[in-house]
N, C-alpha and C. Protein backbone atom coordinates (compact mmCIF):
# COMPACT_ATOMS: atom_id res chain seq x y z
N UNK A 1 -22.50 10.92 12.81
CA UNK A 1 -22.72 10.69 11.38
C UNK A 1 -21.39 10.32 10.73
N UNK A 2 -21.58 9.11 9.75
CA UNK A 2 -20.51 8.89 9.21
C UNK A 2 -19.96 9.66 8.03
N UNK A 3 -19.11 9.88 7.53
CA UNK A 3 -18.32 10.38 6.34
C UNK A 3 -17.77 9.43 6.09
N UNK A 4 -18.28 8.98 4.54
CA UNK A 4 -17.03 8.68 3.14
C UNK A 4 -16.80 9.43 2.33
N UNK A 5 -15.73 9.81 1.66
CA UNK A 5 -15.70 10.44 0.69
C UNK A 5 -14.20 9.62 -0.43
N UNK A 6 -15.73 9.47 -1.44
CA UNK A 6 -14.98 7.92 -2.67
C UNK A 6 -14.37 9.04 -3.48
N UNK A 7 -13.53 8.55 -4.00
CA UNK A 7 -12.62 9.23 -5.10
C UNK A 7 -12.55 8.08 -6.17
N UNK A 8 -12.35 8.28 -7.54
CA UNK A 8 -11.60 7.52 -8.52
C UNK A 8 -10.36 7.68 -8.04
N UNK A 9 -9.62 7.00 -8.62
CA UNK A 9 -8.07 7.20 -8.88
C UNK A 9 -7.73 7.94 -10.01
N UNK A 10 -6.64 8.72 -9.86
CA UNK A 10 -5.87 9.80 -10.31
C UNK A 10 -5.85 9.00 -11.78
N UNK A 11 -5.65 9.97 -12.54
CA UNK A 11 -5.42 9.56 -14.25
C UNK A 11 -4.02 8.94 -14.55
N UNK A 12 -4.25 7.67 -15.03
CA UNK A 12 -3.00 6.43 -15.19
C UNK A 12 -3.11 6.87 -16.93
N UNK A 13 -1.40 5.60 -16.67
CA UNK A 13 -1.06 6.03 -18.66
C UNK A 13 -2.41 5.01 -19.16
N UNK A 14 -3.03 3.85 -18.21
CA UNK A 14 -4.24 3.38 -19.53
C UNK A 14 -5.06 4.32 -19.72
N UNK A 15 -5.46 5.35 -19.28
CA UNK A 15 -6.44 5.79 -19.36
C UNK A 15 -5.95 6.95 -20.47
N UNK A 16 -4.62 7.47 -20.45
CA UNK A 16 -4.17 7.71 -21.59
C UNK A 16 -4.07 7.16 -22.83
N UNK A 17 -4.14 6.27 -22.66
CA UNK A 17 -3.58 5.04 -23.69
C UNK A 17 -5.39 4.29 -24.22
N UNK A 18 -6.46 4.69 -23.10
CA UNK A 18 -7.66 4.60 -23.51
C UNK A 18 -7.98 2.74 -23.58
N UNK A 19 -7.04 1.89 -22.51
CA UNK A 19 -6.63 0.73 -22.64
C UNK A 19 -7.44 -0.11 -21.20
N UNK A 20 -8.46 -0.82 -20.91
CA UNK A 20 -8.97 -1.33 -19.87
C UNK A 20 -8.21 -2.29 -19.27
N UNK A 21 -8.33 -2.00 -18.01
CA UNK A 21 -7.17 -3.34 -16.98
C UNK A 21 -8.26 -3.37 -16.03
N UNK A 22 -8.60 -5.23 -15.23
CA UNK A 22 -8.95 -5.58 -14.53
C UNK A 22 -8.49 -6.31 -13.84
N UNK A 23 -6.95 -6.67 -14.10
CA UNK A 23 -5.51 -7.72 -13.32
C UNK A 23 -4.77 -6.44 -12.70
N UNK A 24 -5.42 -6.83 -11.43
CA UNK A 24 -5.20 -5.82 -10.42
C UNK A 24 -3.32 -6.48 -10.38
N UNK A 25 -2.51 -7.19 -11.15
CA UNK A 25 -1.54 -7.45 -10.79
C UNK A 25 -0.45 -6.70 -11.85
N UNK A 26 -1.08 -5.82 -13.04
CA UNK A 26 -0.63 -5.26 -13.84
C UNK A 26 -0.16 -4.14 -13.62
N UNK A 27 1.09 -3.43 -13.51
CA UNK A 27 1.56 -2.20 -13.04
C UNK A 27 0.89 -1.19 -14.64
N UNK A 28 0.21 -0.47 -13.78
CA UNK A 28 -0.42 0.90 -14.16
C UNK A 28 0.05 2.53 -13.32
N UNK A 29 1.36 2.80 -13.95
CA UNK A 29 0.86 3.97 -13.25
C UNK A 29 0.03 5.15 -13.79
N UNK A 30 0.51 6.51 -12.56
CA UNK A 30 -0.39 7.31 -12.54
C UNK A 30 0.70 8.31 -14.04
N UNK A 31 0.15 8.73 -14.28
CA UNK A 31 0.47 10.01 -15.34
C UNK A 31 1.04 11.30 -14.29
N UNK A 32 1.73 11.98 -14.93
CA UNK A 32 2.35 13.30 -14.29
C UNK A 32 1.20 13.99 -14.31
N UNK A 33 0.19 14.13 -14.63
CA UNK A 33 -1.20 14.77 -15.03
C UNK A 33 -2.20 14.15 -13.17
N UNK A 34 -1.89 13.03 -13.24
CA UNK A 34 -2.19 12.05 -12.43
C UNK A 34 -2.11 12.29 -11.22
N UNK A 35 -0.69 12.04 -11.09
CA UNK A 35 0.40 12.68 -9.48
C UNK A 35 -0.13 14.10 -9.23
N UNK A 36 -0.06 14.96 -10.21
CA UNK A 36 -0.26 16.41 -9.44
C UNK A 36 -2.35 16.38 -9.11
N UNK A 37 -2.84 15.89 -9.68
CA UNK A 37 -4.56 15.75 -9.64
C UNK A 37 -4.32 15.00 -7.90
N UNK A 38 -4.00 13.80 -7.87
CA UNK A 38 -3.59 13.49 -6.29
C UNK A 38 -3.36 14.32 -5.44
N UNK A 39 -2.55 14.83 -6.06
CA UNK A 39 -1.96 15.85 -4.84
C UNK A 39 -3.09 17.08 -4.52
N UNK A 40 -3.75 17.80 -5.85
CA UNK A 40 -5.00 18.52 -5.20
C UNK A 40 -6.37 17.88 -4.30
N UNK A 41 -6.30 16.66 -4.64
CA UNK A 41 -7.31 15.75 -3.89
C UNK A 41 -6.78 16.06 -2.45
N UNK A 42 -5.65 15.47 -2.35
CA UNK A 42 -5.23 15.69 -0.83
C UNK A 42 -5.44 17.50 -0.62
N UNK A 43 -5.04 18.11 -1.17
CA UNK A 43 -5.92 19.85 -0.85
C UNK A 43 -7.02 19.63 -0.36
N UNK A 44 -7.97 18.72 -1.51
CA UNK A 44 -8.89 18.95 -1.27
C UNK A 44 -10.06 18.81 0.18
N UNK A 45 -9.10 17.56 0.78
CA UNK A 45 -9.51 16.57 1.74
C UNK A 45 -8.97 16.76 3.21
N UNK A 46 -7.86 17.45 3.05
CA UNK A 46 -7.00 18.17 4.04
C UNK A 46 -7.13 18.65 5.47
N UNK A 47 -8.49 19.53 5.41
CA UNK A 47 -8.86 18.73 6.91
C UNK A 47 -10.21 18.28 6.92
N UNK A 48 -10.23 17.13 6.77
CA UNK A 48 -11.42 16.08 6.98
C UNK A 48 -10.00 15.32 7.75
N UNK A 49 -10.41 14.93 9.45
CA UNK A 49 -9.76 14.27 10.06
C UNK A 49 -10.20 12.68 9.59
N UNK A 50 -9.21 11.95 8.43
CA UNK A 50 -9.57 10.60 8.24
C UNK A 50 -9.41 9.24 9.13
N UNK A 51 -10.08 8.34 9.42
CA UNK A 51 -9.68 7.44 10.34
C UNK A 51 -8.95 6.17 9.67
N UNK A 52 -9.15 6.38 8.57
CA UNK A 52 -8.53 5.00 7.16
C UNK A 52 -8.95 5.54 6.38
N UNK A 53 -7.82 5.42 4.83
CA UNK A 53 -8.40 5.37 3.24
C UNK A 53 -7.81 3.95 3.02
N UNK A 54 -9.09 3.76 2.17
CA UNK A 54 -9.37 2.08 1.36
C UNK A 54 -9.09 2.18 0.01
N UNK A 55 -8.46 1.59 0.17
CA UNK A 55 -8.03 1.66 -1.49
C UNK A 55 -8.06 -0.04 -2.11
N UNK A 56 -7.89 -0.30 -3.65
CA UNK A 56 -8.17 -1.79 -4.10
C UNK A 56 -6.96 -1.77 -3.96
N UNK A 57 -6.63 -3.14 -4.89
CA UNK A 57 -5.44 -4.22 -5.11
C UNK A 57 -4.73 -3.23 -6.42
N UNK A 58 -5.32 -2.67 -6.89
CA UNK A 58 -4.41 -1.72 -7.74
C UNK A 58 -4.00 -0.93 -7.92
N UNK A 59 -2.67 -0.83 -7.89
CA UNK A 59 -1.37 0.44 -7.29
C UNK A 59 -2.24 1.47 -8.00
N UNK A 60 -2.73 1.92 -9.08
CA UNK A 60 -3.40 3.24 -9.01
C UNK A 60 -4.02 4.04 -7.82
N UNK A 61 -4.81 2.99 -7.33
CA UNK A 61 -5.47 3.55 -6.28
C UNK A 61 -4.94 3.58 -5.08
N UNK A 62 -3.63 3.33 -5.08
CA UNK A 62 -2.96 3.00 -3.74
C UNK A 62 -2.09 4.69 -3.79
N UNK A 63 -1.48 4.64 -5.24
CA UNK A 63 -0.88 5.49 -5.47
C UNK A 63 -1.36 6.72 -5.41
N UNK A 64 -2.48 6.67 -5.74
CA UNK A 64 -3.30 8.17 -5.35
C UNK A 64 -3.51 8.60 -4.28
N UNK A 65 -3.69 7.21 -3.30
CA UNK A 65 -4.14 7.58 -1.84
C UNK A 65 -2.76 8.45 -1.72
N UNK A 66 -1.78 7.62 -1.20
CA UNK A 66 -0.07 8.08 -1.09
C UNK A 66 0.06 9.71 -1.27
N UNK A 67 -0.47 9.59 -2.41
CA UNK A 67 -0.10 11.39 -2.89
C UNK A 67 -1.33 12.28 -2.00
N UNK A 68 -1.92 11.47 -2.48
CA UNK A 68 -3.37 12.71 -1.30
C UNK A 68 -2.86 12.73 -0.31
N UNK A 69 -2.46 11.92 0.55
CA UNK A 69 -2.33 11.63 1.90
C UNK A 69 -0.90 11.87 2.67
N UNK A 70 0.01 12.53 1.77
CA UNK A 70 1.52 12.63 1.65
C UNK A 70 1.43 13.94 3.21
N UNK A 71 2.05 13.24 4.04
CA UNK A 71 2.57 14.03 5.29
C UNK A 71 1.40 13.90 6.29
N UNK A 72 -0.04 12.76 6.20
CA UNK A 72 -0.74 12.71 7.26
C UNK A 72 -0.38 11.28 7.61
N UNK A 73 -1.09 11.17 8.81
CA UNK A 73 -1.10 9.80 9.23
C UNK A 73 -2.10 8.98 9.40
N UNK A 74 -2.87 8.45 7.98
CA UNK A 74 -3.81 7.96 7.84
C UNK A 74 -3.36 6.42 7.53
N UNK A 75 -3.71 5.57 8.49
CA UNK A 75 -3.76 4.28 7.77
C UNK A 75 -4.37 3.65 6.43
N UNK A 76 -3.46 3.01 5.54
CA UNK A 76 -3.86 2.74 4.54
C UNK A 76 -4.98 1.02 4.44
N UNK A 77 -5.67 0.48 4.52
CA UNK A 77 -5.95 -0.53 3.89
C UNK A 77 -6.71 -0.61 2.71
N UNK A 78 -6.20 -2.55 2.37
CA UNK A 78 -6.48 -3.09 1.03
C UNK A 78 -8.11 -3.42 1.13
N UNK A 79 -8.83 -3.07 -0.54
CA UNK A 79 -10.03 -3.61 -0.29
C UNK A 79 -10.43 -3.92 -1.33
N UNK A 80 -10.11 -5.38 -1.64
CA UNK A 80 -10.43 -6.05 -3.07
C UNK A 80 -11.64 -6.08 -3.56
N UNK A 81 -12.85 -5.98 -2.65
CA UNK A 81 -14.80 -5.85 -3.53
C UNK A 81 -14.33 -4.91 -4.13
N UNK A 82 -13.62 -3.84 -3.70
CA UNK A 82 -13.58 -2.43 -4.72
C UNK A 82 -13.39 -2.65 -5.85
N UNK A 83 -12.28 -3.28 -6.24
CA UNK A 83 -11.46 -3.76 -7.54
C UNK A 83 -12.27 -3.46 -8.46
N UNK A 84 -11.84 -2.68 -9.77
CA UNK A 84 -12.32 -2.99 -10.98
C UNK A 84 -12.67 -3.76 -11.78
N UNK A 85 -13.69 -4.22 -12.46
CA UNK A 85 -14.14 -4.57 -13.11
C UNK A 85 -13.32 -6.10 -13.35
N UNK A 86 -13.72 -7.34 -13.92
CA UNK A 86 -12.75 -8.59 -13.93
C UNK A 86 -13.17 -8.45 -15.48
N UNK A 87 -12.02 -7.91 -16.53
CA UNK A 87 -12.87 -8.34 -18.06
C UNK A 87 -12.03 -9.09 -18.68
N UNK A 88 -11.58 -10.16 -17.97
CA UNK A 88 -10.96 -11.44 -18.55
C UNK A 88 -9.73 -11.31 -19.76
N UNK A 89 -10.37 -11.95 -20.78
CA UNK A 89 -10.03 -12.36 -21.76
C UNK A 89 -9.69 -10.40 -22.37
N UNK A 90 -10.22 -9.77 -22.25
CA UNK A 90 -10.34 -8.12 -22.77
C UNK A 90 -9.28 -6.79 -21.99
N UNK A 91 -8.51 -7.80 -21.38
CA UNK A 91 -7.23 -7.42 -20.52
C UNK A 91 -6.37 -6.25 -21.35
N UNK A 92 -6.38 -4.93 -21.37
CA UNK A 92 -5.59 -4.36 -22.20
C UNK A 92 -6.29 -3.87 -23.79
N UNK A 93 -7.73 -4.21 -24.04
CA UNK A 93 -7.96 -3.80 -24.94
C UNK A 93 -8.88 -2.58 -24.54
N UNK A 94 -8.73 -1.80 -26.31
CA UNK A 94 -9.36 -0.40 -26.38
C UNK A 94 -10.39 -0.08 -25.52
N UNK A 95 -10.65 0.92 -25.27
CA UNK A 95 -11.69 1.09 -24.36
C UNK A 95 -12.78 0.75 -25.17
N UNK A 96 -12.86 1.24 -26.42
CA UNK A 96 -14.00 0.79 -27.36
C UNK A 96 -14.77 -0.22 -27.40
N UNK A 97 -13.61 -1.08 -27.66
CA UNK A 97 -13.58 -2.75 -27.98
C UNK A 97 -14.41 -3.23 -26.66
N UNK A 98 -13.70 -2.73 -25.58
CA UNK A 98 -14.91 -3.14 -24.37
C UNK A 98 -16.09 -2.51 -24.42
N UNK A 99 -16.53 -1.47 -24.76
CA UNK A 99 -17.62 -0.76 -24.47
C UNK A 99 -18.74 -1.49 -25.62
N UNK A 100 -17.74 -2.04 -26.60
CA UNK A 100 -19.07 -2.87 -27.55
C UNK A 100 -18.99 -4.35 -27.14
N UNK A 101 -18.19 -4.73 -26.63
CA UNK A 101 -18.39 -6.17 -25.91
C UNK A 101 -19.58 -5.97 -24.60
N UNK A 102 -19.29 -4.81 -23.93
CA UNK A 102 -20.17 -4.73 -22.84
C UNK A 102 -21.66 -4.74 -23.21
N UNK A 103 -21.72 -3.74 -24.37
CA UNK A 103 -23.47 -3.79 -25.05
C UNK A 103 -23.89 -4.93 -25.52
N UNK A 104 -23.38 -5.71 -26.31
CA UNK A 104 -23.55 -6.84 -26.48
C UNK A 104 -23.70 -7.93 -25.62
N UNK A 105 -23.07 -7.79 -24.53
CA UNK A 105 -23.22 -8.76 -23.11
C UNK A 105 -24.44 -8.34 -22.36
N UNK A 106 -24.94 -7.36 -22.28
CA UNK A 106 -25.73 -6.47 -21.38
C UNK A 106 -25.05 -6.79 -19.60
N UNK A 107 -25.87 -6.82 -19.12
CA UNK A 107 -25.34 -6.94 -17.16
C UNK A 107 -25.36 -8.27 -17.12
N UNK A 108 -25.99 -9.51 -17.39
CA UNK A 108 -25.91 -10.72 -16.93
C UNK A 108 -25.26 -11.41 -17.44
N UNK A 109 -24.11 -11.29 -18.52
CA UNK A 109 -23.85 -12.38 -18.87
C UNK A 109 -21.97 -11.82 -18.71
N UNK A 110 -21.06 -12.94 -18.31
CA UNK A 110 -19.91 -12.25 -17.85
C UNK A 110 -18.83 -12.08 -19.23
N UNK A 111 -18.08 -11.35 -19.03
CA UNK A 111 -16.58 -11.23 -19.92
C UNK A 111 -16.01 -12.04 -20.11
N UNK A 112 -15.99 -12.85 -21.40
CA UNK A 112 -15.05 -14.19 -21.58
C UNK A 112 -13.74 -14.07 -20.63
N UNK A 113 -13.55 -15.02 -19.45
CA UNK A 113 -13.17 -14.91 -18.72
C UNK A 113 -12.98 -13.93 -17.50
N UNK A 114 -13.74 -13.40 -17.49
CA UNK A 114 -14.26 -12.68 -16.22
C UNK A 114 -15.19 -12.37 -15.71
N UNK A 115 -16.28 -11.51 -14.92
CA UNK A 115 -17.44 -11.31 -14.42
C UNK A 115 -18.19 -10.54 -15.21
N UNK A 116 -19.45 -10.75 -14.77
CA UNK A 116 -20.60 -9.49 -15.31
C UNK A 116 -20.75 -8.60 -15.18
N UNK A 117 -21.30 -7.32 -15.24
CA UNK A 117 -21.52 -6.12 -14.71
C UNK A 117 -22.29 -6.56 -13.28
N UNK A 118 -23.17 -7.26 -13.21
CA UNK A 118 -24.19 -7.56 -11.90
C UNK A 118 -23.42 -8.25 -10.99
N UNK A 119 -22.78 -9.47 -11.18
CA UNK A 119 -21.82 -9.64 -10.45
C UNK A 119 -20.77 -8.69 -9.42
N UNK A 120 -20.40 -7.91 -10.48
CA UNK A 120 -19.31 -6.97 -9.61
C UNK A 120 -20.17 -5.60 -9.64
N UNK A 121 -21.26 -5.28 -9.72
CA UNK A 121 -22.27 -4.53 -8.53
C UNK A 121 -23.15 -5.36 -7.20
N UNK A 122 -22.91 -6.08 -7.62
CA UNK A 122 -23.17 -6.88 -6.13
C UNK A 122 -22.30 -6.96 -4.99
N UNK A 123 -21.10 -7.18 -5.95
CA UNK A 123 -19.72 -7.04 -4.97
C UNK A 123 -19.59 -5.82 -4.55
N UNK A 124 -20.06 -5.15 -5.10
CA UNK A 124 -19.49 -3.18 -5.06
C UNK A 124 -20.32 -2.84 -3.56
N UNK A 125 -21.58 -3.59 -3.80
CA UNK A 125 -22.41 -3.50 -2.81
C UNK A 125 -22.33 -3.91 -1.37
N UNK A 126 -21.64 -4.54 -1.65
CA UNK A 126 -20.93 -6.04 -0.25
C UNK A 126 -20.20 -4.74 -0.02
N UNK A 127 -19.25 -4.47 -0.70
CA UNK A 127 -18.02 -3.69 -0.29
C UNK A 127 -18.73 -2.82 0.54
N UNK A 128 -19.64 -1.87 0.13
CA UNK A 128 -20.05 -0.24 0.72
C UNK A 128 -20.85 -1.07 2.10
N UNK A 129 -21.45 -2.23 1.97
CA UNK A 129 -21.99 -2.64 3.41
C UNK A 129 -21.08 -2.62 4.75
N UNK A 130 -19.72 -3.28 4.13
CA UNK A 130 -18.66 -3.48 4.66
C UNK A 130 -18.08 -2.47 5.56
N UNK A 131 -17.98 -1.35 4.46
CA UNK A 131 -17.45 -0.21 4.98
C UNK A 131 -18.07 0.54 6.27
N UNK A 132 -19.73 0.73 5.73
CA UNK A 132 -20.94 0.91 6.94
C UNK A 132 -20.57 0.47 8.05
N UNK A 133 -20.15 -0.92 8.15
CA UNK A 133 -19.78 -1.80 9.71
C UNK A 133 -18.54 -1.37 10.27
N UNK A 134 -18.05 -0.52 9.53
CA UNK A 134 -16.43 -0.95 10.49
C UNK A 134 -16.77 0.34 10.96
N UNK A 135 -15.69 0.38 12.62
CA UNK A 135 -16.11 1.73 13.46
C UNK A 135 -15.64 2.95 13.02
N UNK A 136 -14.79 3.00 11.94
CA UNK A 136 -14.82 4.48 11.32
C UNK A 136 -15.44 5.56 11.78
N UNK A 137 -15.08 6.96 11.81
CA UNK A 137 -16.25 7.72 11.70
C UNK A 137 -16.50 8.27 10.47
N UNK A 138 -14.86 8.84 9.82
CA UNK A 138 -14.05 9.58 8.66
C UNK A 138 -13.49 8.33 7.52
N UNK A 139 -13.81 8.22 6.33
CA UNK A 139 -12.89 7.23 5.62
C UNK A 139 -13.14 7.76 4.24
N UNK A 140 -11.64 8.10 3.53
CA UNK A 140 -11.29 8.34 2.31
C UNK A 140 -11.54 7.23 1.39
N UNK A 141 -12.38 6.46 0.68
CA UNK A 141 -11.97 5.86 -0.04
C UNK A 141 -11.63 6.12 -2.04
N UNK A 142 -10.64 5.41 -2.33
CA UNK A 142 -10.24 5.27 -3.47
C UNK A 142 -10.40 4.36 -4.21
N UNK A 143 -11.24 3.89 -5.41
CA UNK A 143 -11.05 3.10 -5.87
C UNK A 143 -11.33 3.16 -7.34
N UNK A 144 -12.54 3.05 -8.58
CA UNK A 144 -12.22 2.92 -9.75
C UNK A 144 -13.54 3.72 -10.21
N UNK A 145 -13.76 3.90 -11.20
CA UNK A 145 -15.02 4.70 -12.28
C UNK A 145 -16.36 4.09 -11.49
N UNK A 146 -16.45 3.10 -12.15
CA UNK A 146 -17.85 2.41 -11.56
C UNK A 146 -18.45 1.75 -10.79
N UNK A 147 -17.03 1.39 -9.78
CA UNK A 147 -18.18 1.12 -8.25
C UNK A 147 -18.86 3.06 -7.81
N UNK A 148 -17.73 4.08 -8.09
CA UNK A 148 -18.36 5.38 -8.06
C UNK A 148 -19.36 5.41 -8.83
N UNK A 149 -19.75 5.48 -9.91
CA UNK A 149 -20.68 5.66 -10.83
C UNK A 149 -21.93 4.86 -10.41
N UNK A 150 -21.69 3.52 -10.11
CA UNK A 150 -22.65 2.80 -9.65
C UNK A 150 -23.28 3.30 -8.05
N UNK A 151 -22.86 4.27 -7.14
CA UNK A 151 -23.02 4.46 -5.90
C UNK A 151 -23.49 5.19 -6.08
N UNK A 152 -22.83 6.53 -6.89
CA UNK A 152 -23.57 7.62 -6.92
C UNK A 152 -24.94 7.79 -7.37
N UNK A 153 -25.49 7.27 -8.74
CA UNK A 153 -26.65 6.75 -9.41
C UNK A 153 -27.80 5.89 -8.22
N UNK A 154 -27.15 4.84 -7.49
CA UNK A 154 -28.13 4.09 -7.07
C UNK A 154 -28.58 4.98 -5.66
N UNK A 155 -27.33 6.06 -4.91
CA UNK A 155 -27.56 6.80 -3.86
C UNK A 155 -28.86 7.35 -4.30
N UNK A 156 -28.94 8.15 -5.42
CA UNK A 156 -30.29 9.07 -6.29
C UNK A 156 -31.52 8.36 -6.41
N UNK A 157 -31.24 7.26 -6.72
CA UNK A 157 -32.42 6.60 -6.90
C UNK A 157 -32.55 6.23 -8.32
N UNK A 158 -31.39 6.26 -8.98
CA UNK A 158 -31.98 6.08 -10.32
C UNK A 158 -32.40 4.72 -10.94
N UNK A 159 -32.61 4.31 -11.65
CA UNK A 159 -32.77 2.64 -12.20
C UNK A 159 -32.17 2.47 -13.04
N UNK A 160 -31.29 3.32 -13.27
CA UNK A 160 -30.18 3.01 -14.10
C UNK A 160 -28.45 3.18 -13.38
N UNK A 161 -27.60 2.13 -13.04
CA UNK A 161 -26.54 1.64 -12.53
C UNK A 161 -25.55 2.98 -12.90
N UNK A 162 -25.82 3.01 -14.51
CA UNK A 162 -24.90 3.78 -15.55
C UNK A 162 -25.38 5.07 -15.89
N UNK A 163 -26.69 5.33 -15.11
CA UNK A 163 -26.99 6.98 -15.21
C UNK A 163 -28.07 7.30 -14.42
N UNK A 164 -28.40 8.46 -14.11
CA UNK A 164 -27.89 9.37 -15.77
C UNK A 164 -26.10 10.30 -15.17
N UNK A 165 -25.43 9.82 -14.25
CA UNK A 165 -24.41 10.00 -14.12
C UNK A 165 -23.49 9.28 -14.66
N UNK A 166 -22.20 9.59 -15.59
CA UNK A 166 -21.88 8.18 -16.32
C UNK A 166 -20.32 8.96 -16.17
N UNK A 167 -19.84 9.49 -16.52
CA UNK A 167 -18.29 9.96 -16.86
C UNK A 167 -17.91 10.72 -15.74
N UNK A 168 -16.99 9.76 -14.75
CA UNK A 168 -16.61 10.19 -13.41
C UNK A 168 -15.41 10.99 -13.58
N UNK A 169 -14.77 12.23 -13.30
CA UNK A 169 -13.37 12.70 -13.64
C UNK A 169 -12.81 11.72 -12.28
N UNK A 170 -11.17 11.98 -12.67
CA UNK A 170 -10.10 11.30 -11.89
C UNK A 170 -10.34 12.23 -10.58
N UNK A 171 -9.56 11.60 -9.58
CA UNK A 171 -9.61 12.27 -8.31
C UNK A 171 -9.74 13.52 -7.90
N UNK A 172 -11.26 13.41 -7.73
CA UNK A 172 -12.26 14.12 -7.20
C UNK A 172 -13.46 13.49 -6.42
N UNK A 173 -13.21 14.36 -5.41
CA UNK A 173 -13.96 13.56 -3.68
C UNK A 173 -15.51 13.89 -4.28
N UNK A 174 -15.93 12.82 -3.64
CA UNK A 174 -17.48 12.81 -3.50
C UNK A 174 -17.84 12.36 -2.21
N UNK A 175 -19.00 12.97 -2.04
CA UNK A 175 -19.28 12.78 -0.30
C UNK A 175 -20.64 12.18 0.13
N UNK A 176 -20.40 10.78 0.69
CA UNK A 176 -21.49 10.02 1.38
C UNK A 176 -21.38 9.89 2.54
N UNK A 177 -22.59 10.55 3.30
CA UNK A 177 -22.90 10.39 4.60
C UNK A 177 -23.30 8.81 4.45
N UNK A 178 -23.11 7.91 6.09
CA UNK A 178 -23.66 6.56 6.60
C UNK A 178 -25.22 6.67 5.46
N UNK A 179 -26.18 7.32 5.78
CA UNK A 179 -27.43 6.85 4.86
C UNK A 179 -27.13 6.92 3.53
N UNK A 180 -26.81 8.01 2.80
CA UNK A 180 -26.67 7.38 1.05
C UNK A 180 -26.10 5.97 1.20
N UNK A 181 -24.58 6.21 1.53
CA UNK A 181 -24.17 4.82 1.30
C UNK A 181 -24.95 3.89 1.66
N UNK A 182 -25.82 4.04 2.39
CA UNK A 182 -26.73 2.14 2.53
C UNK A 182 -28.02 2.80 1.50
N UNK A 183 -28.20 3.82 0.96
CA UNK A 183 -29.15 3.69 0.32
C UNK A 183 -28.37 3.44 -1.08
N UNK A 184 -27.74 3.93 -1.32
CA UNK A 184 -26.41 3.15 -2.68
C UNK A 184 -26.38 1.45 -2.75
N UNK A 185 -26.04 1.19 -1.29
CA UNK A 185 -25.58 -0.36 -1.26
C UNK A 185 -27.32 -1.04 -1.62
N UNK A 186 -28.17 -0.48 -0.93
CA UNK A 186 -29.51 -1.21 -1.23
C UNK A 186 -30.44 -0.91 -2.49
N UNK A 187 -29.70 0.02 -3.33
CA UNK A 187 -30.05 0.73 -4.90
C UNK A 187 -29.60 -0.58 -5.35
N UNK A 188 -28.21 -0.76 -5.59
CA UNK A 188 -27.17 -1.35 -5.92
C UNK A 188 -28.10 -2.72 -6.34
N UNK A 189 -27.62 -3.15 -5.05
CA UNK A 189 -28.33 -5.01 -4.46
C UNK A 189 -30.07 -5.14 -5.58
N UNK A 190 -30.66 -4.46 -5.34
CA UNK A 190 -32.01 -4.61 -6.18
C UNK A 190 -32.20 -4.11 -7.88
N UNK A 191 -30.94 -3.48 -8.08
CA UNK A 191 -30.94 -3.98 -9.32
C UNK A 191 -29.93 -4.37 -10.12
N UNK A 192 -28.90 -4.97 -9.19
CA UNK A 192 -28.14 -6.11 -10.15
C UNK A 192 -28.67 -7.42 -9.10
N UNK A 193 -29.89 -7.94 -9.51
CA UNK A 193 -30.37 -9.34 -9.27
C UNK A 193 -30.41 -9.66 -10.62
């Protein structure tokens, strides 16, 4: 049986700052709040013998792995489907400001200059297929709010992407055996068409 166990990433200054980033090329770090939350993750995870943690293109999530993972020898790789959200043109604004652009967009229609919600649950979906295939047995992954939010929800069965689980805390493991995750990835896939 396989083990994943997804984490968000540790609490960054946007998330202090209450500020959305989807330019995975923007340095975000983690908060001192952040670093030490990492570091109980790695408590937390400590012996789960890992075979790889996946982390995205954004040093948050790289950075969290690092701290969880500080004194094992877990290979790290990159895994861009993970990536957060693409909200274009909305690069750096309030969390607000997105959260009423998002209602107003609903799932199909994308972020002036970036993707849709369905779009990048489709991708989210690709990703967790991905993961299924590779020979792993153990894999930490790290990556952002709502490919978690979206996994966890569609693992349940819900028909809703965004609930009724919605406000993920920072790094804290959640645990999918091989079947949720393909029942997540195939939640996922059937309802962002």
């Amino acid at each position: 049986m396989k083990l994943f166990v997804i984490s968000r990433h540790a609490h960054s200054v946007l998330n202090l700052e209450r500020r959305v980033n989807g330019d995975p090329a923007r340095p975000v770090p983690l908060t001192e709040q952040g670093a030490e939350a990492a570091r109980l993750l790695g408590a937390q995870v400590a012996h789960i013998p890992f075979d790889v943690c996946v982390h995205t293109r954004f040093a948050r999530t790289r950075d969290t792995a690092e701290i969880a993972l500080r004194g094992r020898d877990v290979p790290l790789e990159e895994e861009p489907l993970l990536d957060d959200i693409k909200v274009g043109e909305l690069e750096g604004a309030p969390i607000d400001q997105y959260r009423e652009v998002k209602r107003k967009l609903g799932r199909h229609t994308p972020f002036p200059g970036g993707e849709s919600l369905d779009d990048a649950a489709r991708r989210y979906a690709r990703a967790y297929r991905e993961l299924l295939e590779r020979p792993w047995q153990n894999a930490l992954v790290v990556c952002h709010e709502i490919p978690l939010r979206y996994a966890l929800n569609a693992a349940a069965g819900s028909d809703d992407l965004d609930g009724p689980i919605h406000d993920i805390p920072n790094a804290t493991p959640f645990l999918f055996d091989e079947h949720a995750l393909t029942r997540a990835a195939e939640r996922i896939e059937s309802l962002a068409n």
